[in-house]
C-alpha atoms as a PDB file:
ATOM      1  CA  UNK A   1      22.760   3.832  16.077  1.00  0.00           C
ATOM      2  CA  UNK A   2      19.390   5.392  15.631  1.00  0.00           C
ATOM      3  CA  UNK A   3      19.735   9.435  14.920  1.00  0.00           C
ATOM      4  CA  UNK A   4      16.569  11.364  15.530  1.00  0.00           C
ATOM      5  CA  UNK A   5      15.783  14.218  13.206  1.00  0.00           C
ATOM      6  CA  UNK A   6      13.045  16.753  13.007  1.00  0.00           C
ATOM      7  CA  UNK A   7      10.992  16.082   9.873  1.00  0.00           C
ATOM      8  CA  UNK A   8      11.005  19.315   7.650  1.00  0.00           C
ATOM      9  CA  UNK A   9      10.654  17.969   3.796  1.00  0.00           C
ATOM     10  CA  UNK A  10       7.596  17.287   2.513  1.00  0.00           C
ATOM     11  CA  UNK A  11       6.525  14.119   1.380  1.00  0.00           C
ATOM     12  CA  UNK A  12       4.217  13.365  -1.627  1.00  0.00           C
ATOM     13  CA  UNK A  13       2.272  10.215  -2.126  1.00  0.00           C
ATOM     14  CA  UNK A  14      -0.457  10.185  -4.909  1.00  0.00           C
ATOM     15  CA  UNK A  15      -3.773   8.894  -3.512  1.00  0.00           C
ATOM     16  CA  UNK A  16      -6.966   7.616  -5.756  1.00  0.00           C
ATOM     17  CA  UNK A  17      -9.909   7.526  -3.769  1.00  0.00           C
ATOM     18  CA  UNK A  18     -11.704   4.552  -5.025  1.00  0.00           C
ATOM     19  CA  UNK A  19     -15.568   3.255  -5.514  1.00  0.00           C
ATOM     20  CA  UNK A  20     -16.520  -0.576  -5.432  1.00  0.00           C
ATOM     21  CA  UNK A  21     -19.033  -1.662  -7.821  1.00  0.00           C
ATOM     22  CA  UNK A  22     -21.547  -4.236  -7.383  1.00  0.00           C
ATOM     23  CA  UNK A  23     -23.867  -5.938  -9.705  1.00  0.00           C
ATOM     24  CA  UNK A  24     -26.590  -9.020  -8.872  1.00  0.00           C
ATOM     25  CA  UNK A  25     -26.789 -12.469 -10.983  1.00  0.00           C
ATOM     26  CA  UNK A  26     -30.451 -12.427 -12.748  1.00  0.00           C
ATOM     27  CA  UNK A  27     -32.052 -15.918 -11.893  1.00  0.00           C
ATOM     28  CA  UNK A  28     -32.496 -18.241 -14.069  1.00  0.00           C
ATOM     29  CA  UNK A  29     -35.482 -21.234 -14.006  1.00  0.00           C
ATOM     30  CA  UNK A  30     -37.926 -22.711 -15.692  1.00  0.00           C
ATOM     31  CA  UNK A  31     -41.115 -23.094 -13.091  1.00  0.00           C
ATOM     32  CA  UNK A  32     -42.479 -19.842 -11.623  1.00  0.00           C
ATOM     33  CA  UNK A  33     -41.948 -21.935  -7.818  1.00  0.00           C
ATOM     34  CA  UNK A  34     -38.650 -22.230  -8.388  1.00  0.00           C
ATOM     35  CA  UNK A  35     -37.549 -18.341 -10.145  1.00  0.00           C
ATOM     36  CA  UNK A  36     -39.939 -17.237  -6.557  1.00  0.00           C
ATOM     37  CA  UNK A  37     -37.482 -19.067  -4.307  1.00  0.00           C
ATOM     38  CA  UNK A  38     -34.177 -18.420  -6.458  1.00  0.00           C
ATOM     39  CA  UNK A  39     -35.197 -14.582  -6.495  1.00  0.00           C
ATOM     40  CA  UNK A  40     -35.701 -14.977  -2.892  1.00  0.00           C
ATOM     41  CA  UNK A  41     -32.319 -16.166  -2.774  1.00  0.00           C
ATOM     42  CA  UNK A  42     -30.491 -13.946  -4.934  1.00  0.00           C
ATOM     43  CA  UNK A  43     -32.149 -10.849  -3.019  1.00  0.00           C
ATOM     44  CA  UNK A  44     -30.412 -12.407  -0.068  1.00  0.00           C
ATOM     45  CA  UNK A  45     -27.316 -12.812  -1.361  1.00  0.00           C
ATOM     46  CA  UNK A  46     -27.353  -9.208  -3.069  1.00  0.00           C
ATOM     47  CA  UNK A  47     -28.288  -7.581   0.056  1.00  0.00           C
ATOM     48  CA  UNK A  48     -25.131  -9.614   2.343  1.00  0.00           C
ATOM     49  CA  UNK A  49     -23.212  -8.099  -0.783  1.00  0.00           C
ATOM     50  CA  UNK A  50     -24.265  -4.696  -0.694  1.00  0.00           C
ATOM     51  CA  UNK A  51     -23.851  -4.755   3.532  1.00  0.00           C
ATOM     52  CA  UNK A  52     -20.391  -5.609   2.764  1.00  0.00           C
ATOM     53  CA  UNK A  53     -19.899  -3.735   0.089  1.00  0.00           C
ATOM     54  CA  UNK A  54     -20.925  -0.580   2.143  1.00  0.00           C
ATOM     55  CA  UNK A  55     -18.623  -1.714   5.032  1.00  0.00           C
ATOM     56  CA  UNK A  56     -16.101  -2.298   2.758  1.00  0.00           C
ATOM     57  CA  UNK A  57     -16.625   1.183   1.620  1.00  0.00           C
ATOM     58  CA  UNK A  58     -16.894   2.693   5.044  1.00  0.00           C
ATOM     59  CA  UNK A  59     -13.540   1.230   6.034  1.00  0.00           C
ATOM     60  CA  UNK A  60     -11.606   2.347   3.158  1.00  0.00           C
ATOM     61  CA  UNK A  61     -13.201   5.956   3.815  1.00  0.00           C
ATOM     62  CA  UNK A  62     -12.082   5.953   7.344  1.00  0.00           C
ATOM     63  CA  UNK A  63      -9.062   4.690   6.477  1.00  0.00           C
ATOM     64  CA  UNK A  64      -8.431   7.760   3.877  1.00  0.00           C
ATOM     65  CA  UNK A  65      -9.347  10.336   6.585  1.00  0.00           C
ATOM     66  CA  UNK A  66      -6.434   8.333   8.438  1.00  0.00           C
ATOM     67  CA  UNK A  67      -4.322   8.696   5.640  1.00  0.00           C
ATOM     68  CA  UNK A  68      -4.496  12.221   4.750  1.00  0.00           C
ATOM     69  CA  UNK A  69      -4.227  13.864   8.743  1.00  0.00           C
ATOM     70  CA  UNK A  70      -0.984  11.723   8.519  1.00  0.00           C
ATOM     71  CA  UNK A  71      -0.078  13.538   5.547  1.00  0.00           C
ATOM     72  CA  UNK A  72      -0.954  16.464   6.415  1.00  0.00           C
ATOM     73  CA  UNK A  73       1.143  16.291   9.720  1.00  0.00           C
ATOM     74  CA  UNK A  74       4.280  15.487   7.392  1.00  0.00           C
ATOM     75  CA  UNK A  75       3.701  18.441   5.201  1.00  0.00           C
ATOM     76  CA  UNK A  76       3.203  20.686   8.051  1.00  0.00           C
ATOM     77  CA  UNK A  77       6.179  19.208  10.171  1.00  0.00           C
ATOM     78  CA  UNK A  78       4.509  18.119  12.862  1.00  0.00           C
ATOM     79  CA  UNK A  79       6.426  14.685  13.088  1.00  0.00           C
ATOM     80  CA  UNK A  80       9.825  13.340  14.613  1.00  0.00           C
ATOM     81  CA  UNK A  81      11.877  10.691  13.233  1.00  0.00           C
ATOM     82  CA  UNK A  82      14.107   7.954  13.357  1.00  0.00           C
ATOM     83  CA  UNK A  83      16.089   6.325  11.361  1.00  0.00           C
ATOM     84  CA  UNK A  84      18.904   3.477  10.883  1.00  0.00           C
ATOM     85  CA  UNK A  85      20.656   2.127   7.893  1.00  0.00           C
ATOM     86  CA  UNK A  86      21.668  -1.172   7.335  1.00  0.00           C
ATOM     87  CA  UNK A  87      23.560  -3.555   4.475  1.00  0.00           C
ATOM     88  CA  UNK A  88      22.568  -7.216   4.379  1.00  0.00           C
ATOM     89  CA  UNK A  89      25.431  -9.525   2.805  1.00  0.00           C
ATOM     90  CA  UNK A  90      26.340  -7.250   0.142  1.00  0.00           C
ATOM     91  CA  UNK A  91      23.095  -8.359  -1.314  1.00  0.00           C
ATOM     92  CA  UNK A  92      19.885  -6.232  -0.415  1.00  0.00           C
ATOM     93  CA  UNK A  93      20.579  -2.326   1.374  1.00  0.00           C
ATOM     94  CA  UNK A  94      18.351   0.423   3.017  1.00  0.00           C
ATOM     95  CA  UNK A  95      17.346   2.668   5.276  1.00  0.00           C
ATOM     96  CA  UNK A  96      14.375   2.364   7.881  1.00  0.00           C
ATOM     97  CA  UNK A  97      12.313   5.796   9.215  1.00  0.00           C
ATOM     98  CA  UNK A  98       9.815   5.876  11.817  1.00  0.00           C
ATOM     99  CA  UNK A  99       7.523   9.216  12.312  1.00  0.00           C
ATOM    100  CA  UNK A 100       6.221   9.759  15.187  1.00  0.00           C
ATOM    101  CA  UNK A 101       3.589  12.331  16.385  1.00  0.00           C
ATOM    102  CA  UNK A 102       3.589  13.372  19.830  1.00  0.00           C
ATOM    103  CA  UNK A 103       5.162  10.233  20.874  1.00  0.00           C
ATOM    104  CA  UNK A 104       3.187   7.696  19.002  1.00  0.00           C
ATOM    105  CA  UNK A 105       3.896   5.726  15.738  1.00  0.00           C
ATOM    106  CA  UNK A 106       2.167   6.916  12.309  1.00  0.00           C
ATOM    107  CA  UNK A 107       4.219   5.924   9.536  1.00  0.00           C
ATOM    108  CA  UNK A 108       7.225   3.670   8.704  1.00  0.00           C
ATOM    109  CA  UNK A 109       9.130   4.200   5.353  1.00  0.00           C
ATOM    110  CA  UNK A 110      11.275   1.631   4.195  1.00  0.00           C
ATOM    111  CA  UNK A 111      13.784   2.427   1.179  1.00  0.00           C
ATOM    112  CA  UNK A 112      16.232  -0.011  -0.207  1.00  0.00           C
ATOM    113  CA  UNK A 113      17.603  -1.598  -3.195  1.00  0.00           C
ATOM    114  CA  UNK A 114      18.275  -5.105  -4.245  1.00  0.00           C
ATOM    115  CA  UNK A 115      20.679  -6.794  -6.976  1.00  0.00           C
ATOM    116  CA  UNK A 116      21.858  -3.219  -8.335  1.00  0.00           C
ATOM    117  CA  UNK A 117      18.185  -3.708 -10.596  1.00  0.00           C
ATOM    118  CA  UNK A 118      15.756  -3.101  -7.664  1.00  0.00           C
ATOM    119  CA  UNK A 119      14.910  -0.227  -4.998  1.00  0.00           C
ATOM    120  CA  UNK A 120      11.362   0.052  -3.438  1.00  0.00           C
ATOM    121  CA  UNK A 121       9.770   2.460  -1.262  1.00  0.00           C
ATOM    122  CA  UNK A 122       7.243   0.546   1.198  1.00  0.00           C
ATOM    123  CA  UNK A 123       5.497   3.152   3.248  1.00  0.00           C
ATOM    124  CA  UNK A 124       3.251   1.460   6.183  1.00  0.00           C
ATOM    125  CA  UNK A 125       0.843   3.712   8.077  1.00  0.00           C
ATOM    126  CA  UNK A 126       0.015   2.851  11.478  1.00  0.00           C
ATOM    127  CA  UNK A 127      -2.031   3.103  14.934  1.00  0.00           C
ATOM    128  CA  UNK A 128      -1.458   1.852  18.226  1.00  0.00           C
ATOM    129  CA  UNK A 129       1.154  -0.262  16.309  1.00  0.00           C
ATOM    130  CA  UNK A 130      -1.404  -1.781  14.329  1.00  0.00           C
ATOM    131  CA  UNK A 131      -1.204  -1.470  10.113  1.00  0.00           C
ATOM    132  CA  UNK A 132      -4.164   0.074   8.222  1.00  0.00           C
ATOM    133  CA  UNK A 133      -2.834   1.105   5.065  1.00  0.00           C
ATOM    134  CA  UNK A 134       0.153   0.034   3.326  1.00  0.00           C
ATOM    135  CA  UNK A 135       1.836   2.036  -0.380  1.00  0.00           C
ATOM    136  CA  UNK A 136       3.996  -0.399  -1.902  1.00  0.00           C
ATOM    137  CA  UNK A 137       6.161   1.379  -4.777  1.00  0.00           C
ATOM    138  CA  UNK A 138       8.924  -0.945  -6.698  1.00  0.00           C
ATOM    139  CA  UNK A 139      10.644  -0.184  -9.694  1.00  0.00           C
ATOM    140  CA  UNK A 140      13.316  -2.586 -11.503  1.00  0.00           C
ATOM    141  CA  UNK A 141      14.930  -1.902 -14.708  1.00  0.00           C
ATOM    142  CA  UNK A 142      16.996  -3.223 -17.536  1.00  0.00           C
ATOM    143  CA  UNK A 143      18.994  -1.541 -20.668  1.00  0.00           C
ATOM    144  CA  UNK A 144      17.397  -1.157 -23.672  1.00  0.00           C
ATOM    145  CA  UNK A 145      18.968  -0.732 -27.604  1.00  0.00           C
ATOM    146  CA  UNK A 146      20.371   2.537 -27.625  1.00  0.00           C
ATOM    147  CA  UNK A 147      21.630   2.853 -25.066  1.00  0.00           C
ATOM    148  CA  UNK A 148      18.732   3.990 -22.716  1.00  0.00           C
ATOM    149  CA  UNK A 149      16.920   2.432 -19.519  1.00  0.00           C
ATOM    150  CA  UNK A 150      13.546   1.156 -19.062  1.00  0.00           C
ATOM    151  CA  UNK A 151      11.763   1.315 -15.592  1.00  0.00           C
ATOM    152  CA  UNK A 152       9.183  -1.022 -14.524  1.00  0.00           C
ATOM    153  CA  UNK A 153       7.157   0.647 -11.900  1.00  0.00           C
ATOM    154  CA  UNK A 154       4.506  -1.570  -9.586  1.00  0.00           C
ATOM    155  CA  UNK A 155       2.359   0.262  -6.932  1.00  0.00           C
ATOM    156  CA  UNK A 156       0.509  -1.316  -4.878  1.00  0.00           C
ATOM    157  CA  UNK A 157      -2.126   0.121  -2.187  1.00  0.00           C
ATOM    158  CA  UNK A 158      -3.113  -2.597   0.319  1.00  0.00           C
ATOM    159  CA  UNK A 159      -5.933  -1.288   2.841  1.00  0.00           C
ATOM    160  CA  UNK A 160      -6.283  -3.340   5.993  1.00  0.00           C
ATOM    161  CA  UNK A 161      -8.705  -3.789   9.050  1.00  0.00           C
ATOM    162  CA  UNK A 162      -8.152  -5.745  11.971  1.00  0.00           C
ATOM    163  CA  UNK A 163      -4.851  -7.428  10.291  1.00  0.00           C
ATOM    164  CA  UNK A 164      -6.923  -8.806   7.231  1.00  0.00           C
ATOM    165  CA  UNK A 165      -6.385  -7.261   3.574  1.00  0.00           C
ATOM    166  CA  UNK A 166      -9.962  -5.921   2.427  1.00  0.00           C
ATOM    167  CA  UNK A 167      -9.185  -3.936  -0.893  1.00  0.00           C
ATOM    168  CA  UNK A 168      -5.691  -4.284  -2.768  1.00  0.00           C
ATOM    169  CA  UNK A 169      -5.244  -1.950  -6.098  1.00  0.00           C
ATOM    170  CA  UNK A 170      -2.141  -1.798  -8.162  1.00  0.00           C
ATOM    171  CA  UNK A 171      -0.456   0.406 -10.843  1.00  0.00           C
ATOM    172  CA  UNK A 172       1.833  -0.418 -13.387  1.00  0.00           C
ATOM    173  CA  UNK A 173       3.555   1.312 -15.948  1.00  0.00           C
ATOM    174  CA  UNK A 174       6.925   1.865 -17.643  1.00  0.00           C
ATOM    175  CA  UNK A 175       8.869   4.878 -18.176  1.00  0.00           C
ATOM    176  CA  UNK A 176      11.911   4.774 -20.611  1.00  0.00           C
ATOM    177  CA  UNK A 177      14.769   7.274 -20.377  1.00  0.00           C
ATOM    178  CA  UNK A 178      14.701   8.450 -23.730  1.00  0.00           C
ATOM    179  CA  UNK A 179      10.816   8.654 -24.248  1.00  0.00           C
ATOM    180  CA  UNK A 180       9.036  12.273 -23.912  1.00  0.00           C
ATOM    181  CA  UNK A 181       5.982  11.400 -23.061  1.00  0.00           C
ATOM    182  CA  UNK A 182       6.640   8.711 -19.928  1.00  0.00           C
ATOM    183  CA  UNK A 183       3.284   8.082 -18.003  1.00  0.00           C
ATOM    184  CA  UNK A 184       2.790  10.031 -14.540  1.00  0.00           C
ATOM    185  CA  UNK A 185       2.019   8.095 -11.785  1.00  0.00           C
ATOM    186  CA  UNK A 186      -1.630  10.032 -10.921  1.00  0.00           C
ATOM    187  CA  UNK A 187      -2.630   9.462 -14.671  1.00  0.00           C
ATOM    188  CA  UNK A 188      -2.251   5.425 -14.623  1.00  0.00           C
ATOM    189  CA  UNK A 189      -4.626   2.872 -14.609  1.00  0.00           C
ATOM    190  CA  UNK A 190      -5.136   1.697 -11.048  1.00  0.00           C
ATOM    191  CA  UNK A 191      -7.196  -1.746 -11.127  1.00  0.00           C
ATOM    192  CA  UNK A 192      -8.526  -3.535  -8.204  1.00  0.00           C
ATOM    193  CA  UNK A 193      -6.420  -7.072  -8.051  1.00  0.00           C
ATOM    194  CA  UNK A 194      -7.135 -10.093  -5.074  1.00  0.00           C
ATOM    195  CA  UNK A 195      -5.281  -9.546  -2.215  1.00  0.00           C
ATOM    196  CA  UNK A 196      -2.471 -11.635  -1.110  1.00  0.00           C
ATOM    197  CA  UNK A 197      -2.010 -13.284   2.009  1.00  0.00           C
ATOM    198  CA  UNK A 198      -2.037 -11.374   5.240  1.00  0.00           C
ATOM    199  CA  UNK A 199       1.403 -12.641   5.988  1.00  0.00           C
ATOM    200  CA  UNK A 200       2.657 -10.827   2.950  1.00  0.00           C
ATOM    201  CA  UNK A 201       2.135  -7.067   4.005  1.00  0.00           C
ATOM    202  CA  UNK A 202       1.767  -7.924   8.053  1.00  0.00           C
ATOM    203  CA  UNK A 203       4.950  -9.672   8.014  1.00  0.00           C
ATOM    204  CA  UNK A 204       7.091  -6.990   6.459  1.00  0.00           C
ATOM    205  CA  UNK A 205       5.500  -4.796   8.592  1.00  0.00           C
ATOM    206  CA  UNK A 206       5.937  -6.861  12.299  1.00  0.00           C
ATOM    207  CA  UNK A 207       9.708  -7.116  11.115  1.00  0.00           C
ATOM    208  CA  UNK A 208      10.215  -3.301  10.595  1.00  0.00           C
ATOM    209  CA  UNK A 209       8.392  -2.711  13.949  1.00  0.00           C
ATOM    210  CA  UNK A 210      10.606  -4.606  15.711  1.00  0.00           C
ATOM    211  CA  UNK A 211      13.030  -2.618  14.932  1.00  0.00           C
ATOM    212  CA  UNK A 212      11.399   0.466  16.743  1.00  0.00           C
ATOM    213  CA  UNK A 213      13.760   0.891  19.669  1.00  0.00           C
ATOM    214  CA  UNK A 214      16.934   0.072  17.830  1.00  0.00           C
ATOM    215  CA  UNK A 215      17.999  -0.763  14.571  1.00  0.00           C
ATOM    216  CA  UNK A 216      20.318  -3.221  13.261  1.00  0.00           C
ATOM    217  CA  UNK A 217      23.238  -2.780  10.714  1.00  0.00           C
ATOM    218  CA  UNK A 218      22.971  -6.542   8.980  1.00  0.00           C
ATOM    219  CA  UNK A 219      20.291  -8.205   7.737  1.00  0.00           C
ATOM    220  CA  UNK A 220      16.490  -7.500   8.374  1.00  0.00           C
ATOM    221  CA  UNK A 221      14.695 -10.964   9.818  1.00  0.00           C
END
């Protein structure tokens, strides 16, 4: 059975705000005819670049204002939540929250923990039910000589618009349990990779949104 709660811990997410650079192909001829028309062309194609390149940029800006009021409403406790647990087969267990502000979705948080070796945190922010930003945070790990544990760690930030992936970045990095000096999570490299299918971040999401109105104890499909 869902339980609601009144939201009153803060949550932390790190946040990179990120800048796309673009750079034109020189042309390349031999007759001054054909370097005219092949600049002509590649003038073309780096202006369609740098139109999308700025609405690429203006999305993912309006997408971070987004972001950070949501934020700020969890810090400030402004939200109410939801929540259900469920265990599917023994094999793969969670938990599901959904925050609401003033009646309407912003965020769903998905924790859970696979094969003893895996947990993730999938956070997917929302409006009008539809996904705009998605933090993907998994971590597996393994035993190392010694006697100590290493930790895999994969972020991944997905931005979307109108159900399409336009910008995906990802972090990785390890942290050991007997090393001092274990990378932070705001201090590593964060590299712009291609995005995956839209399935794979709109699917997750439609399945957890289903969810919404009641939960489920078994598996998630």
């Amino acid at each position: 059975m869902i339980q609601k709660t009144r939201l009153y811990n803060k949550i932390f997410y790190g946040f990179v705000i990120f800048l796309l650079a673009s750079c034109s192909q020189q042309p390349d001829s031999n007759t001054s005819e054909h370097k005219h028309m092949h600049t002509k062309d590649t003038l073309s194609d780096s202006v369609d670049t740098a139109v999308k390149a700025n609405q690429t940029l203006s999305a993912v800006a309006d997408i971070q204002e987004r972001y950070a009021s949501v934020m700020k409403q969890l810090e400030g406790a402004a939200m109410d939540s939801t929540s259900f647990k469920y265990s599917c087969q023994g094999e793969k267990n969670g938990a599901v929250t959904y925050f609401s502000h003033e009646g309407r979705l912003r965020l769903i948080v998905h924790r859970y923990n696979e094969y003893d070796h895996y947990s993730a945190v999938d956070s997917y922010f929302v409006e009008d039910d539809r996904l705009y930003f998605a933090y993907l945070n998994g971590v597996s790990w393994s035993f190392e000589d010694g006697g100590g544990t290493r930790d895999n760690v994969r972020e991944l930030r997905i931005y979307v618009v109108n159900q399409l992936p336009i910008r995906c970045l990802e972090k990785n990095y390890v942290i050991r349990s007997k090393a001092s000096n274990n990378p932070r999570s705001e201090t590593a490299t964060n590299k712009e990779v291609d995005c995956k299918s839209p399935a794979s971040v709109i699917g997750p999401y439609q399945i957890l949104l289903k969810y919404k109105t009641g939960g489920t104890s078994g598996c998630l499909d």
